[in-house]
N, C-alpha and C. Protein backbone atom coordinates (compact mmCIF):
# COMPACT_ATOMS: atom_id res chain seq x y z
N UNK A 1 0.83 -1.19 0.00
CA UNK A 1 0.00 0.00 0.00
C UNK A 1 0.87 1.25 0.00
N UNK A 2 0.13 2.08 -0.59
CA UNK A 2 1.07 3.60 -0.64
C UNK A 2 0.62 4.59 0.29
N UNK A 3 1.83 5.15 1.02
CA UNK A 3 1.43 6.06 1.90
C UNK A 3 1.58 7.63 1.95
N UNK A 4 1.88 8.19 2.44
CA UNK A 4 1.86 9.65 2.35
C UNK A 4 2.01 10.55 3.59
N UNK A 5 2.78 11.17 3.84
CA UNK A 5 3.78 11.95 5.27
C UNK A 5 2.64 12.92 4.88
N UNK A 6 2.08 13.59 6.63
CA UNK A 6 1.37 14.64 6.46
C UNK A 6 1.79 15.40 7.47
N UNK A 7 1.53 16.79 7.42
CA UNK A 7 2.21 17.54 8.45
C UNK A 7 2.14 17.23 10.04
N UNK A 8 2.52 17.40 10.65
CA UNK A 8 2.74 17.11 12.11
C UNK A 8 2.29 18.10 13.05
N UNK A 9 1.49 18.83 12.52
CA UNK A 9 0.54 19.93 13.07
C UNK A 9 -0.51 19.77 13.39
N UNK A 10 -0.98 18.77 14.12
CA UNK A 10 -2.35 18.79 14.88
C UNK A 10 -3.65 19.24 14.00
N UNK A 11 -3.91 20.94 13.89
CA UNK A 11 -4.87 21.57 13.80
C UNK A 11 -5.36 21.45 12.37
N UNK A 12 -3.77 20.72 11.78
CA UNK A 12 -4.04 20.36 9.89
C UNK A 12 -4.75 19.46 9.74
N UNK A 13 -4.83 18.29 10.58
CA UNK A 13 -5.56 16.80 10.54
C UNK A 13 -6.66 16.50 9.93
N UNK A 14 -7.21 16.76 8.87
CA UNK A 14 -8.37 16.93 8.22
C UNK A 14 -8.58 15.43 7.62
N UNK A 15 -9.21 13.88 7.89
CA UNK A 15 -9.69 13.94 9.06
C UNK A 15 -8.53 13.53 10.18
N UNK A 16 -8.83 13.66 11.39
CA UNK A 16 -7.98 13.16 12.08
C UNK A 16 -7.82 11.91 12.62
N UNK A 17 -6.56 11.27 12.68
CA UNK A 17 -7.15 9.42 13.02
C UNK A 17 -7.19 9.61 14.67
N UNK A 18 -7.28 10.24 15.48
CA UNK A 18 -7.15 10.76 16.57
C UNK A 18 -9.13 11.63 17.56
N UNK A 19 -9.32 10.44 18.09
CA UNK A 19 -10.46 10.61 18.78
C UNK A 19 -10.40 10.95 20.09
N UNK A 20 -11.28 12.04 20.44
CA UNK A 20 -11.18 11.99 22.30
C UNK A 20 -12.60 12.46 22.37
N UNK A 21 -12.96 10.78 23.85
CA UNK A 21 -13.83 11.04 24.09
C UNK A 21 -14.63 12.93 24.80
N UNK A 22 -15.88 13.18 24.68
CA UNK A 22 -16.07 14.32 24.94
C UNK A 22 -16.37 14.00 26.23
N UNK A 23 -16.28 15.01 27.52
CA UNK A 23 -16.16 15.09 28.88
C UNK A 23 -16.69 16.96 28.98
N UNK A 24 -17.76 16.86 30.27
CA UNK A 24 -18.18 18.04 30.58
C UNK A 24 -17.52 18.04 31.70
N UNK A 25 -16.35 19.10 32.15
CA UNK A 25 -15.54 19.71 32.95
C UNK A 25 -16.09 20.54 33.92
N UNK A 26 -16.10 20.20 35.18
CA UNK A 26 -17.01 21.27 36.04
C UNK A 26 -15.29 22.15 37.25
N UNK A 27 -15.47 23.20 37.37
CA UNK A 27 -14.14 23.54 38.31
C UNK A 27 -15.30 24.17 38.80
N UNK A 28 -14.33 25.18 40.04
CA UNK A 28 -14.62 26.42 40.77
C UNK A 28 -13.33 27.05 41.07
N UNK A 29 -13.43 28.28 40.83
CA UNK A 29 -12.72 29.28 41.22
C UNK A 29 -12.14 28.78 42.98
N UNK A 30 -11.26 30.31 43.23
CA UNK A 30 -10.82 30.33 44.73
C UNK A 30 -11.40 30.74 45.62
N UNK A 31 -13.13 31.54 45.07
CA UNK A 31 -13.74 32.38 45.44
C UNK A 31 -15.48 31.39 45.45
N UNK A 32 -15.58 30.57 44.52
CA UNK A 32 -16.53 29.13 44.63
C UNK A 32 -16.63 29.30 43.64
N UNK A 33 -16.99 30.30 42.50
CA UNK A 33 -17.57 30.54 41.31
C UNK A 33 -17.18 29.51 40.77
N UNK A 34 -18.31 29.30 39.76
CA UNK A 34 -18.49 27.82 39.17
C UNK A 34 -18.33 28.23 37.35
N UNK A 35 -17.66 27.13 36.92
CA UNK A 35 -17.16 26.81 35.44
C UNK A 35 -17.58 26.05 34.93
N UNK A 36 -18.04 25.51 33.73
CA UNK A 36 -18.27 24.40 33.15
C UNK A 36 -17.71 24.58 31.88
N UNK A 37 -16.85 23.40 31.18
CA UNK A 37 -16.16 23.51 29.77
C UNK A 37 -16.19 22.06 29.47
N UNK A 38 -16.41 22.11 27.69
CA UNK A 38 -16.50 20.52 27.23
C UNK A 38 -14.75 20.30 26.98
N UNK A 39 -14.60 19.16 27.09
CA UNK A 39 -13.15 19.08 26.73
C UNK A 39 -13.16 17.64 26.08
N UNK A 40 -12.20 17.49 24.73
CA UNK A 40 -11.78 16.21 24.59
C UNK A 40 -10.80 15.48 24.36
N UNK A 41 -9.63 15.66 24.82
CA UNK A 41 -8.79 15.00 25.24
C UNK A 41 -8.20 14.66 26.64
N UNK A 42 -8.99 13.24 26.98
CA UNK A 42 -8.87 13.26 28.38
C UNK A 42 -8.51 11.13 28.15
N UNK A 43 -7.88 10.69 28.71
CA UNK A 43 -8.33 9.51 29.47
C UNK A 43 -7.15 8.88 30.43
N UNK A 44 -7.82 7.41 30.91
CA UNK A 44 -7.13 6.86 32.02
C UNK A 44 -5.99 6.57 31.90
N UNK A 45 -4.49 6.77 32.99
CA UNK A 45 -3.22 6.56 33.02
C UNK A 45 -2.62 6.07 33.81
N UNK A 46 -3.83 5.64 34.85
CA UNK A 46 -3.23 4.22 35.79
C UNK A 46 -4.41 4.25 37.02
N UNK A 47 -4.26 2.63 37.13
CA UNK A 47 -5.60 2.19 37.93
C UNK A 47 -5.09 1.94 38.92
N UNK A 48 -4.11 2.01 39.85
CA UNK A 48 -3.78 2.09 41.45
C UNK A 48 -2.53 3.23 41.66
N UNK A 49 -3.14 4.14 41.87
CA UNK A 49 -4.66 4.88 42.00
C UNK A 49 -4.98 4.99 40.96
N UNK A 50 -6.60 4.80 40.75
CA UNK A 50 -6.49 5.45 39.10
C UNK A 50 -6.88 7.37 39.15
N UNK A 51 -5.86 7.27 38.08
CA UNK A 51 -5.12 8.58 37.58
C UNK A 51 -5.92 8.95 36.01
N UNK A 52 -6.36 9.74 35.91
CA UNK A 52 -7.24 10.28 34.28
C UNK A 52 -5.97 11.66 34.12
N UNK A 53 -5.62 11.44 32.70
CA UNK A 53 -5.80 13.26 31.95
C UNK A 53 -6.43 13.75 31.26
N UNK A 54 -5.99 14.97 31.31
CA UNK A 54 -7.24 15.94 31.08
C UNK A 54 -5.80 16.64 30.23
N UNK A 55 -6.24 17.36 29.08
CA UNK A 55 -5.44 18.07 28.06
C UNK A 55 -6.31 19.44 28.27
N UNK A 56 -5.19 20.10 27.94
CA UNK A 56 -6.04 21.61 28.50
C UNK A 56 -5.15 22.83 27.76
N UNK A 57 -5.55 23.98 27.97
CA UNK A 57 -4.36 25.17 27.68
C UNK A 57 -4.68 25.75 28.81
N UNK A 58 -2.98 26.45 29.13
CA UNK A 58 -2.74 26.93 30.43
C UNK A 58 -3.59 28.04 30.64
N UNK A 59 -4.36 28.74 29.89
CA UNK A 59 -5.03 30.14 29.63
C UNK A 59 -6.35 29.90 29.52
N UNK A 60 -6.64 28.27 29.57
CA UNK A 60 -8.40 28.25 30.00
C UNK A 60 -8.84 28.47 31.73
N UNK A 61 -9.94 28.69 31.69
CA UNK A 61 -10.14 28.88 33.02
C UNK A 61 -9.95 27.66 33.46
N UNK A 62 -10.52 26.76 32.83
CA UNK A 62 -10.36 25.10 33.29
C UNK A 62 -9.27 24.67 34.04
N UNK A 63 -7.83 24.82 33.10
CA UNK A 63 -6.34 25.31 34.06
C UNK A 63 -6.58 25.79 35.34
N UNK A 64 -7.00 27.14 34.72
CA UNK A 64 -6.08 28.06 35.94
C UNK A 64 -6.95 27.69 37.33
N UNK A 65 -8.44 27.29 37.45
CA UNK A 65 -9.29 26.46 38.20
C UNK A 65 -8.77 25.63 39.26
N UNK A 66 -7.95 24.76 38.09
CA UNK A 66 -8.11 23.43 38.71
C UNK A 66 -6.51 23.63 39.76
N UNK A 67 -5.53 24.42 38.87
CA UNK A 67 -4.34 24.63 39.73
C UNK A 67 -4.78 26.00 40.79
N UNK A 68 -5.68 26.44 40.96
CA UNK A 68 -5.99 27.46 41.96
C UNK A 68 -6.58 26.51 43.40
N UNK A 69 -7.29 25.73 43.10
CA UNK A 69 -8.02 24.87 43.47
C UNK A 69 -7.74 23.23 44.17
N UNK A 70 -7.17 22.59 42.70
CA UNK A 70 -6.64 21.59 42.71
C UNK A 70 -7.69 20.09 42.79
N UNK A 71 -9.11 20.93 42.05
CA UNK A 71 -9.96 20.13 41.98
C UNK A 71 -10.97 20.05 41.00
N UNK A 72 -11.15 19.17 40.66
CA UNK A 72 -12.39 19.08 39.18
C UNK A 72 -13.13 18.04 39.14
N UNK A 73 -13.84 18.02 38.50
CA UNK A 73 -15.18 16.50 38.00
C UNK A 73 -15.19 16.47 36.74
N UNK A 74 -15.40 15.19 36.58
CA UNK A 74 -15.35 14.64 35.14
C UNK A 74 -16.76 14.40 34.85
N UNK A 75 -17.40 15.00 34.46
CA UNK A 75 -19.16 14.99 33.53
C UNK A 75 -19.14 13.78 32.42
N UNK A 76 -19.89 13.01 32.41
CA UNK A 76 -19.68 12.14 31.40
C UNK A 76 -21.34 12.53 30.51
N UNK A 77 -21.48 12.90 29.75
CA UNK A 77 -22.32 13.48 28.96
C UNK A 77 -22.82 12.34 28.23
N UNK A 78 -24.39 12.19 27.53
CA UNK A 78 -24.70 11.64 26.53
C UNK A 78 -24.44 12.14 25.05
N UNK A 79 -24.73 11.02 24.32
CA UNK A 79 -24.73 11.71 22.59
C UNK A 79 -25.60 12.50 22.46
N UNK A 80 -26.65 12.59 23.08
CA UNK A 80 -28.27 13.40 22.84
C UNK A 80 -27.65 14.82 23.25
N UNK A 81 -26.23 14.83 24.00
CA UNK A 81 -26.14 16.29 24.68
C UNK A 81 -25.09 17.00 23.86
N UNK A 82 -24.43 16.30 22.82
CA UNK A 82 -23.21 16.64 21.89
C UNK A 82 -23.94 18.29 21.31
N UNK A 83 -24.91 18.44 20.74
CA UNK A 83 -24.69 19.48 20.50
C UNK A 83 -24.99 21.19 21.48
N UNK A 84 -24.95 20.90 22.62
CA UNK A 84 -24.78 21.36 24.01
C UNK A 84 -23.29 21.84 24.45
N UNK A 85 -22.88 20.47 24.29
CA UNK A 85 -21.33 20.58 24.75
C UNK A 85 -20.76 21.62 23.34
N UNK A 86 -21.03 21.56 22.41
CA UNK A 86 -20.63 22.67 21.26
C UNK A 86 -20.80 24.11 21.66
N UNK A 87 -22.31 23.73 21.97
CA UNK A 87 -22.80 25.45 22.49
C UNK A 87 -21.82 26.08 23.56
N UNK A 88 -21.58 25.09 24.28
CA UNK A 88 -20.92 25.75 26.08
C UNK A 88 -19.87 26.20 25.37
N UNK A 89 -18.82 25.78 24.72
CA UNK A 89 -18.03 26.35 23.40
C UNK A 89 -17.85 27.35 23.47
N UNK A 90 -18.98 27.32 22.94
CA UNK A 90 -19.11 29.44 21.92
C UNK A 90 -19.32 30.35 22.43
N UNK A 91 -19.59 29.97 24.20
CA UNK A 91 -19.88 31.45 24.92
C UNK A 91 -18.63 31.45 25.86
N UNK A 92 -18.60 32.67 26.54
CA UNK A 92 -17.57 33.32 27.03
C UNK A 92 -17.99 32.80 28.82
N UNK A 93 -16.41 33.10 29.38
CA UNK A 93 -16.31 32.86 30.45
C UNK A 93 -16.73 33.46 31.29
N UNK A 94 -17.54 33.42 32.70
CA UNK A 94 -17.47 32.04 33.23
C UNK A 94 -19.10 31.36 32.74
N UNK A 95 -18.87 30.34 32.95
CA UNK A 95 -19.69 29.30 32.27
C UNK A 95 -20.67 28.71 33.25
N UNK A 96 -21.96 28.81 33.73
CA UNK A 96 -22.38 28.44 34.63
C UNK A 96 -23.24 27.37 34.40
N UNK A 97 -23.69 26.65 35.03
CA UNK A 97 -24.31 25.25 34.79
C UNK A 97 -26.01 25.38 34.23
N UNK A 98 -26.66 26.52 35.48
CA UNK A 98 -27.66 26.51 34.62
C UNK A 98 -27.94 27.96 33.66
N UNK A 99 -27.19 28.03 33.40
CA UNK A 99 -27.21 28.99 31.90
C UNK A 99 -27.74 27.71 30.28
N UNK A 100 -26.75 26.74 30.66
CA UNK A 100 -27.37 25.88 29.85
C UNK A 100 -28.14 24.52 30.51
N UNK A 101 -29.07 25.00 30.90
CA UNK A 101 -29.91 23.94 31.27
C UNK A 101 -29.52 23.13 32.37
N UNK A 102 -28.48 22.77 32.65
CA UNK A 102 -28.02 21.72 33.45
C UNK A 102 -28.64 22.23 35.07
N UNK A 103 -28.34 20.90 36.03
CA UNK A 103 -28.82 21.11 37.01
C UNK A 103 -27.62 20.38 38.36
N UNK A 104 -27.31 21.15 39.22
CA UNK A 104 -26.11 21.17 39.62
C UNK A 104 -26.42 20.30 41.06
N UNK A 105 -25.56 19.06 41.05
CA UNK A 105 -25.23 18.06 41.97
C UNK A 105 -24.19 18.16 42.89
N UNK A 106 -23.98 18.59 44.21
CA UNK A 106 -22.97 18.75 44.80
C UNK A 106 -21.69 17.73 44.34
N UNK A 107 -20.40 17.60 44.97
CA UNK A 107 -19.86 16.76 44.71
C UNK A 107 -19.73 15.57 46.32
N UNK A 108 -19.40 15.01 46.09
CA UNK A 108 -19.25 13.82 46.91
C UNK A 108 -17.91 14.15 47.69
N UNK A 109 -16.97 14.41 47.18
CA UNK A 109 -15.51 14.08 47.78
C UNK A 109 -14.97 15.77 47.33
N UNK A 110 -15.43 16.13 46.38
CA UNK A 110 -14.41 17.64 45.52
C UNK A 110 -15.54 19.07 45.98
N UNK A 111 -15.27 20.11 45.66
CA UNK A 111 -16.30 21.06 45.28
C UNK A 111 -17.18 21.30 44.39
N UNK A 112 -16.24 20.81 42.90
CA UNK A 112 -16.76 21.05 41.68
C UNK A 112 -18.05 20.44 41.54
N UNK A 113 -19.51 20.86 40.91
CA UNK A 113 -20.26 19.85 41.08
C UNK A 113 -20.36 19.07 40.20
N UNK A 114 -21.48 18.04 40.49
CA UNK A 114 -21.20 16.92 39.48
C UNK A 114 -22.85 17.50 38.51
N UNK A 115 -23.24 17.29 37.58
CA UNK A 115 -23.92 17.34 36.67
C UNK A 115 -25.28 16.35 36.53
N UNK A 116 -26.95 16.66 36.80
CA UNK A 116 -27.74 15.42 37.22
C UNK A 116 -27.73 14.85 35.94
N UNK A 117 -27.75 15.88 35.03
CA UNK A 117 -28.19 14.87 33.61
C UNK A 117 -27.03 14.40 32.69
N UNK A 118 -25.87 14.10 33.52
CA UNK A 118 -25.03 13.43 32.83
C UNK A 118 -25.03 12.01 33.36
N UNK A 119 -25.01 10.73 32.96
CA UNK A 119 -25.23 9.35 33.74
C UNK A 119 -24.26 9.07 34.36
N UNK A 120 -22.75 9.79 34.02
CA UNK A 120 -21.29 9.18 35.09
C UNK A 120 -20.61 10.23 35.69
N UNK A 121 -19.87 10.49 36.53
CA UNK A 121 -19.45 11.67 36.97
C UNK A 121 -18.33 10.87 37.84
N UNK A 122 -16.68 11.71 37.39
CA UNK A 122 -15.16 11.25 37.76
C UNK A 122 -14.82 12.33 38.80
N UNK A 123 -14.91 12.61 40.41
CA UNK A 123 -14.15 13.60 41.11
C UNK A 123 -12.64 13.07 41.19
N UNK A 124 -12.01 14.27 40.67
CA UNK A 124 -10.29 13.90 41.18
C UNK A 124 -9.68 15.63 41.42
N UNK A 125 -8.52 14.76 42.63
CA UNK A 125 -7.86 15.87 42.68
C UNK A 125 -6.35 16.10 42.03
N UNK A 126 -5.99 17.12 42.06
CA UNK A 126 -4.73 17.20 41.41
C UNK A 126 -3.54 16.18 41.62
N UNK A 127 -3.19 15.89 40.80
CA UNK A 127 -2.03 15.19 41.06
C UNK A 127 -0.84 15.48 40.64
N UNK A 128 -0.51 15.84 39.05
CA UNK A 128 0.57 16.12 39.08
C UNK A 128 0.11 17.06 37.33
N UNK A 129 1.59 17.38 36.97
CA UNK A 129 0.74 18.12 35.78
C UNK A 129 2.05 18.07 34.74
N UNK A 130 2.02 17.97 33.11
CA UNK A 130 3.38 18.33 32.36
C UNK A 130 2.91 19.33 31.42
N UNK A 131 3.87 20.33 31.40
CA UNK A 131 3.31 21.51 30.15
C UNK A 131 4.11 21.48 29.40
N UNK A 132 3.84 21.81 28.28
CA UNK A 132 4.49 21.98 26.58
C UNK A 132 3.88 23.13 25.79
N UNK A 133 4.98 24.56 26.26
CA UNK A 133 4.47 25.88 26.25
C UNK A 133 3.41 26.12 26.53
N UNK A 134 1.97 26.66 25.87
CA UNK A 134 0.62 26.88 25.99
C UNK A 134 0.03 25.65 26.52
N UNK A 135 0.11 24.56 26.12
CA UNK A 135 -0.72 23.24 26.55
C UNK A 135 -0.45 23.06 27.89
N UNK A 136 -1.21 21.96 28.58
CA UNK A 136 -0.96 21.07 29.90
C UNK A 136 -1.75 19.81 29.60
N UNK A 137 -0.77 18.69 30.21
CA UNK A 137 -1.68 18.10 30.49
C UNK A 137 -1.84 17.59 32.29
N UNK A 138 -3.14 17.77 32.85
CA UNK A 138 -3.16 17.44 34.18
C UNK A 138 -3.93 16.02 34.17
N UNK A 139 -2.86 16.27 35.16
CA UNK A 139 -3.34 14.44 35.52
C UNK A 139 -4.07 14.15 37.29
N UNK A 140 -5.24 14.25 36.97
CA UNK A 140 -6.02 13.93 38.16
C UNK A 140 -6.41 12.60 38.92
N UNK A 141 -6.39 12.26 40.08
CA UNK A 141 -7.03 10.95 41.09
C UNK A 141 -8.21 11.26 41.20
N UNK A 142 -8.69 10.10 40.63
CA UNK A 142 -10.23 9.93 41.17
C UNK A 142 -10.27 8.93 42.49
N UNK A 143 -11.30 10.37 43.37
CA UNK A 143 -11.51 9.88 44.53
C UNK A 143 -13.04 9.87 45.25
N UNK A 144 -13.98 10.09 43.54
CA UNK A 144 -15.12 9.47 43.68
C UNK A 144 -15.60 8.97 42.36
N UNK A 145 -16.02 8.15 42.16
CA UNK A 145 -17.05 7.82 40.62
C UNK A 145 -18.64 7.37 41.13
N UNK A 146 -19.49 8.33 40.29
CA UNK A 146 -21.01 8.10 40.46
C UNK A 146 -21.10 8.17 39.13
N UNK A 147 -22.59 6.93 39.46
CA UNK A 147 -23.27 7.43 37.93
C UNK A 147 -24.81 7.26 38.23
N UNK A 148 -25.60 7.22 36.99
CA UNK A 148 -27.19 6.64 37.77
C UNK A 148 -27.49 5.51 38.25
N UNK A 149 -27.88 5.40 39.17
CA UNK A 149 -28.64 4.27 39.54
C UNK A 149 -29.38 3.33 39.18
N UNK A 150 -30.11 4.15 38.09
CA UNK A 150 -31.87 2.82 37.33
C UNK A 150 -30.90 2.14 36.57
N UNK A 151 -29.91 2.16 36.59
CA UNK A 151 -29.37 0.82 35.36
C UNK A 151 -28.82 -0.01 36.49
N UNK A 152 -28.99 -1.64 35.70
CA UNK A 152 -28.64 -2.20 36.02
C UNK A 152 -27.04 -2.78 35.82
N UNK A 153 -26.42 -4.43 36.47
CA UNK A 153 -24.98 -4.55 36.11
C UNK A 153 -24.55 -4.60 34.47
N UNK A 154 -25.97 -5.06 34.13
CA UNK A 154 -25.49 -5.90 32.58
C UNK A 154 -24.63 -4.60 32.01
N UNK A 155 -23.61 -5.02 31.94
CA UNK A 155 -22.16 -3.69 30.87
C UNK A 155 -23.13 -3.95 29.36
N UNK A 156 -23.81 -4.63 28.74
CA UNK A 156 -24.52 -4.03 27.53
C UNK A 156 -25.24 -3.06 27.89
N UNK A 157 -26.31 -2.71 28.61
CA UNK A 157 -27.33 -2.39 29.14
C UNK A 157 -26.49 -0.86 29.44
N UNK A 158 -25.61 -0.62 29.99
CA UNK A 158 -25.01 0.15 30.92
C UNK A 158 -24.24 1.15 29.96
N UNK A 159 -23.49 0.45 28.90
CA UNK A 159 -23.20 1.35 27.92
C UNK A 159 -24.29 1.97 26.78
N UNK A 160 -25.29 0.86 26.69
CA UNK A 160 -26.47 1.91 25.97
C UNK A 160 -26.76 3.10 26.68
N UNK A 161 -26.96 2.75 27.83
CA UNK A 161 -27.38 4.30 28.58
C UNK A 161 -26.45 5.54 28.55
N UNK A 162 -24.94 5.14 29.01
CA UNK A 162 -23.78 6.21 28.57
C UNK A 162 -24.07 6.96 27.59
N UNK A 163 -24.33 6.36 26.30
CA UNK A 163 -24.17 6.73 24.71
C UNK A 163 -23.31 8.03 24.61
N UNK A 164 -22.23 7.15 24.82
CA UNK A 164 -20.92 7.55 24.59
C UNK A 164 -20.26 8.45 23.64
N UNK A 165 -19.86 9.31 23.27
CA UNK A 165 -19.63 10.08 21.99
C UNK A 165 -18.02 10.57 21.94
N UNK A 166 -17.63 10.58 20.76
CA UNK A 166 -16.16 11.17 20.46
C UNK A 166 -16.30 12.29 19.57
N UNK A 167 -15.37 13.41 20.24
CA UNK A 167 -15.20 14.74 19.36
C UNK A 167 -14.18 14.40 17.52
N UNK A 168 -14.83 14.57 16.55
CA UNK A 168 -14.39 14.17 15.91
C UNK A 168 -13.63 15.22 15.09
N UNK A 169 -13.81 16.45 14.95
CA UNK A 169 -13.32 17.50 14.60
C UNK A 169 -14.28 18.85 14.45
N UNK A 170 -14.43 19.65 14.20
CA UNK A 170 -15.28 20.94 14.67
C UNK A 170 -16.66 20.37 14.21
N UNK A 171 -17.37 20.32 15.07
CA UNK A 171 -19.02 19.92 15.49
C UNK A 171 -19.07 18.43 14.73
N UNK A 172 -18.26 17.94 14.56
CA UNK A 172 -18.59 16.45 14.05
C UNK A 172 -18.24 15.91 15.09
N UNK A 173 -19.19 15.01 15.37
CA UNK A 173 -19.60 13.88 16.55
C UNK A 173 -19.35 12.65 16.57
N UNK A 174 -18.51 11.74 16.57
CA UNK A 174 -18.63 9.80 16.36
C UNK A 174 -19.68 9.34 17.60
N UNK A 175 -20.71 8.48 17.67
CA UNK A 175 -21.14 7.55 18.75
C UNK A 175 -20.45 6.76 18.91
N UNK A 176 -20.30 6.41 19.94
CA UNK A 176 -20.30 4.68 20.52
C UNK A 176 -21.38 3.88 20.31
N UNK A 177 -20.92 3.20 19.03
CA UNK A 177 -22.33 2.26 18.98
C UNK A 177 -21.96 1.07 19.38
N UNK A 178 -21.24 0.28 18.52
CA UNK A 178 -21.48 -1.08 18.86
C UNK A 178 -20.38 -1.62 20.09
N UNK A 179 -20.92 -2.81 20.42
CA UNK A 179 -20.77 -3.28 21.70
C UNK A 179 -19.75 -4.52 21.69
N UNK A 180 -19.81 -4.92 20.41
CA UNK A 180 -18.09 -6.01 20.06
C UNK A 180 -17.68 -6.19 18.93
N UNK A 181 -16.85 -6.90 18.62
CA UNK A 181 -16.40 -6.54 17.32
C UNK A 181 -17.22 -7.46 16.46
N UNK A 182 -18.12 -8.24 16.89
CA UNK A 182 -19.03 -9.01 16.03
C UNK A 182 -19.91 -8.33 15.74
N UNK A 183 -20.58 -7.27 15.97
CA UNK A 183 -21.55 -6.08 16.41
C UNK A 183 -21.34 -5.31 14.98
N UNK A 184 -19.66 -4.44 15.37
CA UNK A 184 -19.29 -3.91 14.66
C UNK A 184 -18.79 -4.15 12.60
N UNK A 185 -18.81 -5.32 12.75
CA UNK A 185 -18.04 -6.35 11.68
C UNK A 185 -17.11 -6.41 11.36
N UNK A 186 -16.35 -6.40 12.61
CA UNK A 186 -14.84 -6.66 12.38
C UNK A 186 -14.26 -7.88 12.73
N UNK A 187 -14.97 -9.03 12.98
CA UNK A 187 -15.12 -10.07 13.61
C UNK A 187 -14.27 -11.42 12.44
C-alpha cells in the first residue's frame, strides 16, 4: 500500500485518526464561582490509583481552576447532549451550569459539582501536571465515581445508557455504537 507523510501539526488533521472522548468539565474558582467547559482530550493513566488526563491550555479557566483549586469532575455526557457541549463552546467565560440547562449536583468528595443529567461523573484531585508551552496536560485521582442508579450490572445495558460520543473535529460527533467486534463487523 502507498502512503503519504502529512504535516505534524495537529490543527491540519483533516480527518484526524485521533479521537477523544467528549467530557463536561465542572471547576470552581478560589472564590466558589463555578465553570463548566466541554473538553476532549482526556483519558485513564493508571488504575492504582487510578489517575485520568485531562489536556487543556494553560489560559483556560479550566487550568487556571483546577491549579488554583486543585480540583475538578469529570461529567460524562450523553450523545443526545453533543450538540450542548458545542454550544458551552461558543460562549464566554465564566460558564455556569444553569445557563445551559443543566442542574447542579454537589460533589461527593471535591467542590466542583457533578452534573444530574449526565449518567457518570469522575471527582479527582490534582495530582501532578506536564506543560508543553501553551498546553498542559493534568493528571487527576479519582476519589469518587457516580453514575445513575436505574441501570442495572449488565455492561450491555449500561453502555447503551452512557451513549458515549467522540469529538471528531469541529461539530462532528462519532457515537459509541457497537458493543463487540461481532456487532461492529470486524469479527
Amino acid at each position: 500500500m502507498s502512503k503519504i507523510e502529512l504535516d505534524t501539526d495537529k490543527w491540519s488533521w483533516h480527518p484526524s485518526p485521533l479521537v477523544g472522548q467528549v467530557v463536561l468539565v465542572t471547576t470552581v474558582d478560589e472564590k466558589g464561582s463555578e465553570n463548566v467547559a466541554p473538553k476532549s482530550w482526556i483519558s485513564m493513566f493508571a488504575f492504582d490509583p487510578p489517575v485520568l488526563g485531562l489536556g487543556c491550555n494553560l489560559e483556560h479557566r479550566t487550568a487556571r481552576n483546577i491549579f488554583a483549586t486543585g480540583e475538578f469532575t469529570v461529567n460524562i455526557p450523553r450523545h443526545t447532549q453533543a450538540a450542548k457541549a458545542w454550544w458551552i463552546s461558543e460562549h464566554p467565560h465564566p460558564r455556569r451550569l444553569k445557563t445551559f440547562g443543566f442542574t447542579s449536583l454537589p460533589g461527593v468528595k471535591v467542590r466542583p459539582s457533578r452534573i444530574a443529567e449526565c449518567p457518570a461523573h469522575l471527582e479527582c484531585v490534582l495530582d501532578s501536571c506536564k506543560a508543553w508551552g501553551r498546553e498542559v496536560a493534568i493528571f487527576g485521582r479519582i476519589v469518587s465515581y457516580t453514575r445513575d442508579a436505574d441501570v442495572g450490572e449488565d455492561w450491555e445495558d449500561w453502555y447503551r445508557h452512557l451513549g458515549l460520543f467522540v469529538h471528531l473535529e469541529e461539530k462532528i460527533y462519532g457515537v459509541v455504537g457497537a458493543r463487540s467486534l461481532e456487532e461492529a463487523g470486524a469479527a
